[in-house]
C-alpha atoms as a PDB file:
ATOM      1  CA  UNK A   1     247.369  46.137 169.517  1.00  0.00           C
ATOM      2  CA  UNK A   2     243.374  45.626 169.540  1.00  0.00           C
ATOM      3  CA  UNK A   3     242.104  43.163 167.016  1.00  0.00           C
ATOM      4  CA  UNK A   4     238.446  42.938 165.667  1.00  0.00           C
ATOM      5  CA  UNK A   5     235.932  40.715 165.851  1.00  0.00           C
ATOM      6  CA  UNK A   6     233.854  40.114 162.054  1.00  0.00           C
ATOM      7  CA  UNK A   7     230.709  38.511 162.392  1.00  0.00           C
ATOM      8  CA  UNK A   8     228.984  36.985 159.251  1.00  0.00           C
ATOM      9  CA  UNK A   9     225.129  36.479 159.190  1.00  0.00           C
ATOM     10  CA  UNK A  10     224.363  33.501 156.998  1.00  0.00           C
ATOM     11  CA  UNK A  11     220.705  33.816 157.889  1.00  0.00           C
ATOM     12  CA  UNK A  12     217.868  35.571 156.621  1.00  0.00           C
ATOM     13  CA  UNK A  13     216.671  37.342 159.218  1.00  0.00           C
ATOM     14  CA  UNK A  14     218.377  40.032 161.110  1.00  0.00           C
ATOM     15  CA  UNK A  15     220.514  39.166 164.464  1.00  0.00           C
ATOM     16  CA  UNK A  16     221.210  40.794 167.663  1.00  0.00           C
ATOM     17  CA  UNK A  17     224.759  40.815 168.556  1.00  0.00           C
ATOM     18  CA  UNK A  18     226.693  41.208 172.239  1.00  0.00           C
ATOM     19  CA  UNK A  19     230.116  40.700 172.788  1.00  0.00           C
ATOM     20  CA  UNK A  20     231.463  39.954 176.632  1.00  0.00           C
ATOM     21  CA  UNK A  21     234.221  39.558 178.290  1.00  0.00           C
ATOM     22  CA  UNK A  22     235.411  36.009 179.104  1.00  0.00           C
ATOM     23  CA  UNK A  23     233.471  36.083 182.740  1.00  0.00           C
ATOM     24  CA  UNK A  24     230.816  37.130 181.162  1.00  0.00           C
ATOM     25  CA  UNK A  25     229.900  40.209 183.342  1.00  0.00           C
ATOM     26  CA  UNK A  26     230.908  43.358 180.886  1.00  0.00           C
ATOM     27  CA  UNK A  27     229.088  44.175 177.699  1.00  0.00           C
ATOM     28  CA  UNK A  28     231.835  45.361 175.702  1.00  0.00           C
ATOM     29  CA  UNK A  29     230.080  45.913 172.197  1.00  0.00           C
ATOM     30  CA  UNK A  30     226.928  45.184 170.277  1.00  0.00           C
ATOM     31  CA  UNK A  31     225.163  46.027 167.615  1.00  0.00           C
ATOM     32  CA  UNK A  32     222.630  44.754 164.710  1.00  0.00           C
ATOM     33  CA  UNK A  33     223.627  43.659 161.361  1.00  0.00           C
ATOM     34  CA  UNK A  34     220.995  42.470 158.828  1.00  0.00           C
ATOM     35  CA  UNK A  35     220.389  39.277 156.858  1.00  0.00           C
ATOM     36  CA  UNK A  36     222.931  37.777 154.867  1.00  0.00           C
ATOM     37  CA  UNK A  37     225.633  40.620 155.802  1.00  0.00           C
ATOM     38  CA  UNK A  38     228.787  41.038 158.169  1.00  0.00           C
ATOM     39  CA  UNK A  39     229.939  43.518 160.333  1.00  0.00           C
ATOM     40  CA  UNK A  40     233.111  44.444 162.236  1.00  0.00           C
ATOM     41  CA  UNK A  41     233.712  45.109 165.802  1.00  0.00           C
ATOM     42  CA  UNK A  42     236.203  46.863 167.027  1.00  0.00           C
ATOM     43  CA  UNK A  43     234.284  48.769 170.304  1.00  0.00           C
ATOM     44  CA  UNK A  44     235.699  45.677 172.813  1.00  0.00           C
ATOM     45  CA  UNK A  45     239.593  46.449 172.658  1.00  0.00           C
ATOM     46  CA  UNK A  46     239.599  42.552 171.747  1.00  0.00           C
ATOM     47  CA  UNK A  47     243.602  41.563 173.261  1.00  0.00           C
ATOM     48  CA  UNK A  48     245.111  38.347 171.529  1.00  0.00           C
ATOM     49  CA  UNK A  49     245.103  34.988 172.798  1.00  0.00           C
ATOM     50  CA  UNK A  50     242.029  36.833 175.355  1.00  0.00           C
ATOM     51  CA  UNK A  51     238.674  34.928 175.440  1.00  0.00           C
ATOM     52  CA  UNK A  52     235.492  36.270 175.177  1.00  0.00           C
ATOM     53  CA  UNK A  53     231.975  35.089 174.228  1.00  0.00           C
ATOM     54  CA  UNK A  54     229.477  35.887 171.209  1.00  0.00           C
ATOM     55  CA  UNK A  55     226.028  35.935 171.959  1.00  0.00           C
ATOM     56  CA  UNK A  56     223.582  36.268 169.054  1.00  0.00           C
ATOM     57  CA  UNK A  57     219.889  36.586 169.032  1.00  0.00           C
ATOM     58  CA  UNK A  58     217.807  36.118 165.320  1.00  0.00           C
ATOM     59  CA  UNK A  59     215.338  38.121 165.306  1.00  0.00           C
ATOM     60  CA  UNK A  60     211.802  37.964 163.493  1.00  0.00           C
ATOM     61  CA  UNK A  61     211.470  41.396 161.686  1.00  0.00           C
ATOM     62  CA  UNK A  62     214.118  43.965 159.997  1.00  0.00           C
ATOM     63  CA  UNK A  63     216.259  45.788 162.172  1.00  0.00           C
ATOM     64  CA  UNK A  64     216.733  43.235 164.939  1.00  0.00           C
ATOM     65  CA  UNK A  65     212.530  44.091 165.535  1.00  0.00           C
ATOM     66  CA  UNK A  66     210.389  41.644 167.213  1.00  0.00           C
ATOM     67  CA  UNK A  67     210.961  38.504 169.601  1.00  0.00           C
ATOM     68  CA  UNK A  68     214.102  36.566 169.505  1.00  0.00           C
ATOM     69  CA  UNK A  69     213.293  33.106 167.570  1.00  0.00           C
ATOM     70  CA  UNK A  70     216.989  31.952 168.274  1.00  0.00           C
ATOM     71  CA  UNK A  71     219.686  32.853 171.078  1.00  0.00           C
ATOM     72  CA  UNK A  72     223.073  30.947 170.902  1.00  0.00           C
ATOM     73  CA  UNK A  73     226.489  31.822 172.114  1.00  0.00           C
ATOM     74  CA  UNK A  74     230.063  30.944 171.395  1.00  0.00           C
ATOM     75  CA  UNK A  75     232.918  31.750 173.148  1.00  0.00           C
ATOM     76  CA  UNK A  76     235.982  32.350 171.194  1.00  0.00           C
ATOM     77  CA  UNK A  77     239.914  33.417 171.678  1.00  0.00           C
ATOM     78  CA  UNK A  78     241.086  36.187 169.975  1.00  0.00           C
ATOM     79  CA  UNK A  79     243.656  35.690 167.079  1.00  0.00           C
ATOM     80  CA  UNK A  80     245.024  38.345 163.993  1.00  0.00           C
ATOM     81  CA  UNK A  81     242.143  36.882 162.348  1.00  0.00           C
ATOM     82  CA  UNK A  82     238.542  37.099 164.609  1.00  0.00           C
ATOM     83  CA  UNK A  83     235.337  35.785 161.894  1.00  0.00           C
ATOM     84  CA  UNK A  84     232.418  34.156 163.782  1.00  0.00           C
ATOM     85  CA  UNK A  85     229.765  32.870 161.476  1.00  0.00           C
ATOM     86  CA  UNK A  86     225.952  32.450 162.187  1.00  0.00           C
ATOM     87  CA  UNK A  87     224.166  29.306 160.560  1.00  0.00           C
ATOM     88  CA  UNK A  88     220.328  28.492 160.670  1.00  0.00           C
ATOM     89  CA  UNK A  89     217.265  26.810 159.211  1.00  0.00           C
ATOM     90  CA  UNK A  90     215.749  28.908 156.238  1.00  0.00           C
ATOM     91  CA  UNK A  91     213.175  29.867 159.695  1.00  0.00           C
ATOM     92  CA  UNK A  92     215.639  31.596 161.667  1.00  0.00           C
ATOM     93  CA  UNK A  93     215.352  28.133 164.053  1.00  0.00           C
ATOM     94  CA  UNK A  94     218.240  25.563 164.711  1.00  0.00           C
ATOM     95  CA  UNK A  95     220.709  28.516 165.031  1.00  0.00           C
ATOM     96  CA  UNK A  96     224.582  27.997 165.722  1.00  0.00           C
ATOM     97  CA  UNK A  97     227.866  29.964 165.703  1.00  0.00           C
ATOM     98  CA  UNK A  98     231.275  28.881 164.207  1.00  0.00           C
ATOM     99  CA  UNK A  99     234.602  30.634 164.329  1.00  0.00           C
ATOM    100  CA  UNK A 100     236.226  30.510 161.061  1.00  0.00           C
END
């Protein structure tokens, strides 16, 4: 059974996201999701107990527009219940990702 992956933007600004595989050479989703609001991802086929890594850009304007002002990445292992969280500054700076 494929699980999802929820990702919860605590910032702001809008972020970037990409999902790989664990050797990092497949994309297997991404997708923008505006400031302070979550989205689910499903794209990936994420397997359980599988590994994979959560890369997230902030970017400056709406709609994931502009330059990046953050990049950070997180790799994570699938369970029944996938939520990575973005934290920042109030600037969109200092960024960081936690799985909940």
């Amino acid at each position: 059974m494929a699980e999802t992956i929820e990702i919860i933007n605590n910032a702001s600004q809008s972020i970037w996201i990409t999902i790989y595989d664990v050797a990092k050479t497949q994309h297997l989703d991404w997708g923008c999701i505006n400031g302070t609001s979550s989205r689910m991802f499903a794209a990936g086929q994420y397997t359980l107990g599988s590994y994979y890594h959560v890369r997230t850009e902030v970017k400056e304007s709406a709609q994931c527009g502009g330059k990046t002002i953050c990049d950070t990445s997180i790799q994570i292992r699938c369970t029944t219940h996938n939520v990575v969280g973005l934290y920042c500054q109030s600037d969109g700076t200092n960024c960081w990702l936690k799985q909940e």
